[in-house]
PDB file of N, CA and C in Angstrom:
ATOM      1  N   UNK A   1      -7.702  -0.443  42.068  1.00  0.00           N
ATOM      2  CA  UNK A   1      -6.566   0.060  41.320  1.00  0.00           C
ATOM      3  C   UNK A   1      -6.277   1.501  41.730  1.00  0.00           C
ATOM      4  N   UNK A   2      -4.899   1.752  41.743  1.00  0.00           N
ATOM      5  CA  UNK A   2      -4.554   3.512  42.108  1.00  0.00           C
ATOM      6  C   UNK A   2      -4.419   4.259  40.884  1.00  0.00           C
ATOM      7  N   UNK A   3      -5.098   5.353  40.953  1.00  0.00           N
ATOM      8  CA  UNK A   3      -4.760   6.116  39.847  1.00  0.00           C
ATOM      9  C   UNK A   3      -3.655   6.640  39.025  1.00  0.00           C
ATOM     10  N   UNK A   4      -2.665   6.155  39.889  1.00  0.00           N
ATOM     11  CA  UNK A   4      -1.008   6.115  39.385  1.00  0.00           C
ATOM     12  C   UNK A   4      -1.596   5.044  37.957  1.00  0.00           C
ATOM     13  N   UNK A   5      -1.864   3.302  38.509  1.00  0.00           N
ATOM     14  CA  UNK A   5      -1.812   2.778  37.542  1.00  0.00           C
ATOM     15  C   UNK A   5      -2.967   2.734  36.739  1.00  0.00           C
ATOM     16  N   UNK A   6      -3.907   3.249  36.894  1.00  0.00           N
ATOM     17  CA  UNK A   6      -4.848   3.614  35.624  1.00  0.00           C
ATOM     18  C   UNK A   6      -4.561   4.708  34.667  1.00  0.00           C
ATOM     19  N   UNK A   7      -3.802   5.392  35.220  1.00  0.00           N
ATOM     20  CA  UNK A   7      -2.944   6.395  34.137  1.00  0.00           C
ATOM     21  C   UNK A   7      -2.206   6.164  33.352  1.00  0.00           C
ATOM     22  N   UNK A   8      -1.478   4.937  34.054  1.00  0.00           N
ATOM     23  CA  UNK A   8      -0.187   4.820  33.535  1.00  0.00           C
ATOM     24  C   UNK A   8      -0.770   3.489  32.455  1.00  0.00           C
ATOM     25  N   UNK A   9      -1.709   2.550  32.489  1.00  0.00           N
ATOM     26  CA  UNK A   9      -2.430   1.485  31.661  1.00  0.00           C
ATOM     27  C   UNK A   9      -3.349   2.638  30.104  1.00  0.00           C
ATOM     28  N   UNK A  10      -3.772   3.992  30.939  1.00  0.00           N
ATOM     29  CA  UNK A  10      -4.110   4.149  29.589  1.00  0.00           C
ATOM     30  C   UNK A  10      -3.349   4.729  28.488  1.00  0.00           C
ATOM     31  N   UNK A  11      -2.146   5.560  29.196  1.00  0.00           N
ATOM     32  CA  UNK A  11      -0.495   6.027  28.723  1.00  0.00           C
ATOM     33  C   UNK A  11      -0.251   4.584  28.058  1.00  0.00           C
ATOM     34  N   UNK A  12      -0.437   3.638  28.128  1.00  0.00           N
ATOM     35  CA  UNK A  12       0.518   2.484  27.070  1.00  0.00           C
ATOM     36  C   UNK A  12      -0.598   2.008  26.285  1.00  0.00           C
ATOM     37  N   UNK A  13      -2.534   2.231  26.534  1.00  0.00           N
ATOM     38  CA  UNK A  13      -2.828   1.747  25.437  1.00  0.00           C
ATOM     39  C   UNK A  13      -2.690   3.049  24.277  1.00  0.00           C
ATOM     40  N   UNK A  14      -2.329   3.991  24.720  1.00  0.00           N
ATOM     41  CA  UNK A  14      -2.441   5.222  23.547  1.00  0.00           C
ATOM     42  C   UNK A  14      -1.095   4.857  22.861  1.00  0.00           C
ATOM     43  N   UNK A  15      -0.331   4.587  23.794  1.00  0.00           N
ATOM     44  CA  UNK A  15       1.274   4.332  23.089  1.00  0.00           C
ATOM     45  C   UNK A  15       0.943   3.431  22.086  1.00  0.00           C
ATOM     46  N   UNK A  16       0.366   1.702  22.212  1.00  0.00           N
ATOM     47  CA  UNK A  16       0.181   0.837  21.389  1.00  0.00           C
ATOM     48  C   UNK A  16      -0.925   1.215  20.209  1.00  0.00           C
ATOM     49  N   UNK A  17      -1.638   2.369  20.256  1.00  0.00           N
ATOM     50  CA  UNK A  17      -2.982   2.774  19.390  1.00  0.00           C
ATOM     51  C   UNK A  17      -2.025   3.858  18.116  1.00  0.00           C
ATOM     52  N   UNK A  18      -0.682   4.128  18.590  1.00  0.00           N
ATOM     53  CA  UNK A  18      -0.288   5.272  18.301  1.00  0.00           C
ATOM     54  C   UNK A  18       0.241   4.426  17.485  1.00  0.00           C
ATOM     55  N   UNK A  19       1.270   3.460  17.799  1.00  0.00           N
ATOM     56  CA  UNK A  19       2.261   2.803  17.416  1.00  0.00           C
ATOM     57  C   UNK A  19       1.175   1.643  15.969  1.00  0.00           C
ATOM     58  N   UNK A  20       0.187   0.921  16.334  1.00  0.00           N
ATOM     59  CA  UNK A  20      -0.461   0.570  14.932  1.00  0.00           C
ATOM     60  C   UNK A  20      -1.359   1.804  14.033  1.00  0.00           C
ATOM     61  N   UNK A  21      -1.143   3.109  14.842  1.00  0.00           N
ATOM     62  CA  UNK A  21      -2.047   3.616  13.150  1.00  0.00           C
ATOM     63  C   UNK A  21      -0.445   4.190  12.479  1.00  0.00           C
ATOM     64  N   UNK A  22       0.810   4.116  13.062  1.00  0.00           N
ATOM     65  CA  UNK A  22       1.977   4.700  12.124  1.00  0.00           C
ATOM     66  C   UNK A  22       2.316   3.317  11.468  1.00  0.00           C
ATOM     67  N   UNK A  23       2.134   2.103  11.919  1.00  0.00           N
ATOM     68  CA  UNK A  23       2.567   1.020  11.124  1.00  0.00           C
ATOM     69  C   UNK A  23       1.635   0.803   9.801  1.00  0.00           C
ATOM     70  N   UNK A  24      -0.009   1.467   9.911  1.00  0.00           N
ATOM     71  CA  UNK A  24      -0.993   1.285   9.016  1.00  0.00           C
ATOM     72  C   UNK A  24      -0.527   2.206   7.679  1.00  0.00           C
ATOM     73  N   UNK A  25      -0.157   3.139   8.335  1.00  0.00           N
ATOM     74  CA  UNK A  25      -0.359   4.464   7.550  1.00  0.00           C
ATOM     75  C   UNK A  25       0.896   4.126   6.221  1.00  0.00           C
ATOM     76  N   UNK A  26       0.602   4.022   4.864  1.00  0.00           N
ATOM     77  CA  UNK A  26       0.995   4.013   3.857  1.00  0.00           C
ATOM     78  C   UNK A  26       2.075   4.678   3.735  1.00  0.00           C
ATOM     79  N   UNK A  27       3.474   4.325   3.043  1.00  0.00           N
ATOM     80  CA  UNK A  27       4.846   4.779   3.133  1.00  0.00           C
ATOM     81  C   UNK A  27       4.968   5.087   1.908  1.00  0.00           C
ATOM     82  N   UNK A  28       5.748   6.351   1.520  1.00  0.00           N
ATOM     83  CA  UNK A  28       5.651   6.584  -0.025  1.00  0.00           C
ATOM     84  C   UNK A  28       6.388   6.142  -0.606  1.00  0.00           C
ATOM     85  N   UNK A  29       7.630   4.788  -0.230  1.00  0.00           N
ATOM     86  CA  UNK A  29       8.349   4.632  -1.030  1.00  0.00           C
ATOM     87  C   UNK A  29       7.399   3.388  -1.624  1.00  0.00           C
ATOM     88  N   UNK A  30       6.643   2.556  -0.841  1.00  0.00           N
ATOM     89  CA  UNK A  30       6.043   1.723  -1.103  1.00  0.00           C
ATOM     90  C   UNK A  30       4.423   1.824  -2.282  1.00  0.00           C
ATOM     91  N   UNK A  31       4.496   3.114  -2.139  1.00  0.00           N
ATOM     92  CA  UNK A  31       3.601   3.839  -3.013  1.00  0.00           C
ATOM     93  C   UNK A  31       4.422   3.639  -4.571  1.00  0.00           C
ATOM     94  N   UNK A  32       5.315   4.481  -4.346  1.00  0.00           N
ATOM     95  CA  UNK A  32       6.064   4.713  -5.713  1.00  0.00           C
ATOM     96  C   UNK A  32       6.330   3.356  -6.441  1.00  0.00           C
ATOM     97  N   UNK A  33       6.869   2.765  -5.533  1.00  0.00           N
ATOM     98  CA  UNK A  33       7.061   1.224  -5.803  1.00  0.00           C
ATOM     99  C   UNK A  33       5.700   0.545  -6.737  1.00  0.00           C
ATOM    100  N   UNK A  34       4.971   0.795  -6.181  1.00  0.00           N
ATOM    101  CA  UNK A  34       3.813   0.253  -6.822  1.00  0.00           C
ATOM    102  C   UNK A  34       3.389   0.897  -8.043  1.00  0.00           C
ATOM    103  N   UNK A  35       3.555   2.234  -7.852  1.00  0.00           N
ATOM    104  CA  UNK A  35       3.437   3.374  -9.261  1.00  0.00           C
ATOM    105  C   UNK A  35       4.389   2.456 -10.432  1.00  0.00           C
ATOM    106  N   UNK A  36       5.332   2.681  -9.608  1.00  0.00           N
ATOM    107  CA  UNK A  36       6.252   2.300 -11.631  1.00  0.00           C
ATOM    108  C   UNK A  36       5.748   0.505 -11.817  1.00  0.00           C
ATOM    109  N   UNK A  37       5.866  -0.254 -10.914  1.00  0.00           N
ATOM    110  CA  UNK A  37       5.057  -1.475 -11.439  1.00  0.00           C
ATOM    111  C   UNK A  37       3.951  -1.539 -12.146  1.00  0.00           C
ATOM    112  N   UNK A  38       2.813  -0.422 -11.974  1.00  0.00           N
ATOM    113  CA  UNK A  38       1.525  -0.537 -12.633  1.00  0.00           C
ATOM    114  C   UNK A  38       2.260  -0.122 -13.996  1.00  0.00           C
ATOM    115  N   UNK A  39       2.738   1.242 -13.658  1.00  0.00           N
ATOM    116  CA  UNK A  39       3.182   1.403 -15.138  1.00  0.00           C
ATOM    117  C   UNK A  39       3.632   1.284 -16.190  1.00  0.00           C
ATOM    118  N   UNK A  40       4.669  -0.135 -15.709  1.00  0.00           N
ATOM    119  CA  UNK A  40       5.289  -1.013 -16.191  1.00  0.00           C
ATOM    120  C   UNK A  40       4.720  -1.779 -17.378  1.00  0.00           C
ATOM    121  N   UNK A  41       3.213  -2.534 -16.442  1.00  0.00           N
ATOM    122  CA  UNK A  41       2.455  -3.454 -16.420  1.00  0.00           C
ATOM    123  C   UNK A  41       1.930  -2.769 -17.841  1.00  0.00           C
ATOM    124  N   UNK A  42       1.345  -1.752 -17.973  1.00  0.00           N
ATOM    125  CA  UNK A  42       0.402  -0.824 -18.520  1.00  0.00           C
ATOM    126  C   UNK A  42       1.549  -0.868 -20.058  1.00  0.00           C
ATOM    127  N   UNK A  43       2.604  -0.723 -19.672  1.00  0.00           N
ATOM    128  CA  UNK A  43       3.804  -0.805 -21.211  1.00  0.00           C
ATOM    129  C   UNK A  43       3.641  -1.306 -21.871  1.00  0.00           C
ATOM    130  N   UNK A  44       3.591  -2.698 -21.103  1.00  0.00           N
ATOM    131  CA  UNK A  44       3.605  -3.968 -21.883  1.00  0.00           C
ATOM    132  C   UNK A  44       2.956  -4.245 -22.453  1.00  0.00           C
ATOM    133  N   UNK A  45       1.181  -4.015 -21.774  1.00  0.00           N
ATOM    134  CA  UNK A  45       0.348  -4.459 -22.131  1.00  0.00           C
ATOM    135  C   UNK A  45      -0.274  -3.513 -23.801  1.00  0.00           C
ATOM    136  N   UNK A  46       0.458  -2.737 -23.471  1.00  0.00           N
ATOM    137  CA  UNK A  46       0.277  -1.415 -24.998  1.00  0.00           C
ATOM    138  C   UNK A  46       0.875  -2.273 -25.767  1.00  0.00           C
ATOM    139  N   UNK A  47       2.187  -2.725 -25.866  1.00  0.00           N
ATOM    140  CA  UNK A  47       3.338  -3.316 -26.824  1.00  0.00           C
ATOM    141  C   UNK A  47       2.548  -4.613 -27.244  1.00  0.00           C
ATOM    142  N   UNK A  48       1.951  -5.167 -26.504  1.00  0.00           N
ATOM    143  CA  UNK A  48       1.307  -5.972 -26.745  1.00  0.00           C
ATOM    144  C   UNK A  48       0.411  -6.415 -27.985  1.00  0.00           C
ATOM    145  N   UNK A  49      -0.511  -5.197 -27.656  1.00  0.00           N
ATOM    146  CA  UNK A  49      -1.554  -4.888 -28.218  1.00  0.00           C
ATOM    147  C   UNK A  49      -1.055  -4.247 -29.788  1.00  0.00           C
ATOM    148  N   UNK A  50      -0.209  -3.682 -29.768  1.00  0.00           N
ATOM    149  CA  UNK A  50       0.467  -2.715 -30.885  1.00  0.00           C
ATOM    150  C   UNK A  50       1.176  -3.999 -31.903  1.00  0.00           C
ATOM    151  N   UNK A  51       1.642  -4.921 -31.503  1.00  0.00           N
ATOM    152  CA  UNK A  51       2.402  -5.979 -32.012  1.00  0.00           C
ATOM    153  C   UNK A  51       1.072  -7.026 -32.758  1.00  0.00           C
ATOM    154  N   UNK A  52       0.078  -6.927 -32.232  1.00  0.00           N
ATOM    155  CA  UNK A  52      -0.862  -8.425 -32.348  1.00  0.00           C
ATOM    156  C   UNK A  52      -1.350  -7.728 -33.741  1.00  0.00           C
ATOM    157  N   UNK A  53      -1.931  -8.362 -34.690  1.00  0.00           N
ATOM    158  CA  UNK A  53      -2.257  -8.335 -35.824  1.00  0.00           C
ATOM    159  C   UNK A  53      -4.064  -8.328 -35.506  1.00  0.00           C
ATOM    160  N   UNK A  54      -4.897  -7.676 -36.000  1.00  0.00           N
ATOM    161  CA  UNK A  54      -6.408  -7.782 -36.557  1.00  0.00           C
ATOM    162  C   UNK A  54      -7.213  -9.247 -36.486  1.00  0.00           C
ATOM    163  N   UNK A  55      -6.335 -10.090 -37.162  1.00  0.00           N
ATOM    164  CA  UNK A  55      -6.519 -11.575 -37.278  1.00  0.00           C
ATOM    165  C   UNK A  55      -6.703 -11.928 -35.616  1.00  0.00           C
ATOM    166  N   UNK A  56      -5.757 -11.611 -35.215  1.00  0.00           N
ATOM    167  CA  UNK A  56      -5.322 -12.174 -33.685  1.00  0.00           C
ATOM    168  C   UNK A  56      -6.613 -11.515 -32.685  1.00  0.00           C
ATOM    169  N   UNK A  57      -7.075 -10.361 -33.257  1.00  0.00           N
ATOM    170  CA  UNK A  57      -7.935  -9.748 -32.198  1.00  0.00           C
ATOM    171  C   UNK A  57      -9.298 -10.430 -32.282  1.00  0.00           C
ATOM    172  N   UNK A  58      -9.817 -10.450 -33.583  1.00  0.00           N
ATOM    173  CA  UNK A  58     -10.698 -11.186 -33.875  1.00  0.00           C
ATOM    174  C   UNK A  58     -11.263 -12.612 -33.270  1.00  0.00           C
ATOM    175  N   UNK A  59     -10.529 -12.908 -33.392  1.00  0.00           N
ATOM    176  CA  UNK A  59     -10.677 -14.991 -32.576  1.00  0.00           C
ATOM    177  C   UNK A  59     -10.337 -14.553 -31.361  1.00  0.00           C
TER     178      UNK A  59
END
């Protein structure tokens, strides 16, 4: 092999190494997204709890 193309083979595995750790790396809208769902989740589950009667907790 010429060192043209061993340069140029390890130039595209850095390109492809580069290219999956920005696809890995966590996006903040997808963050947030998930924030107000938990928090959502977490509402309900209060209202829930606030609504059920003593009787209900018991059994």
């Amino acid at each position: 092999m010429s060192p043209v193309r061993e340069l140029r083979q390890f130039a595209q595995g850095i390109e492809r190494g580069r290219a999956a750790s920005t696809a890995a790396r966590p996006r903040p809208e997808s963050n947030e997204r998930n924030r107000r769902l938990r928090a959502n989740l977490k509402l309900i589950k209060r209202e829930m709890y606030v609504q059920t009667t003593f009787d209900v907790l018991r059994s």
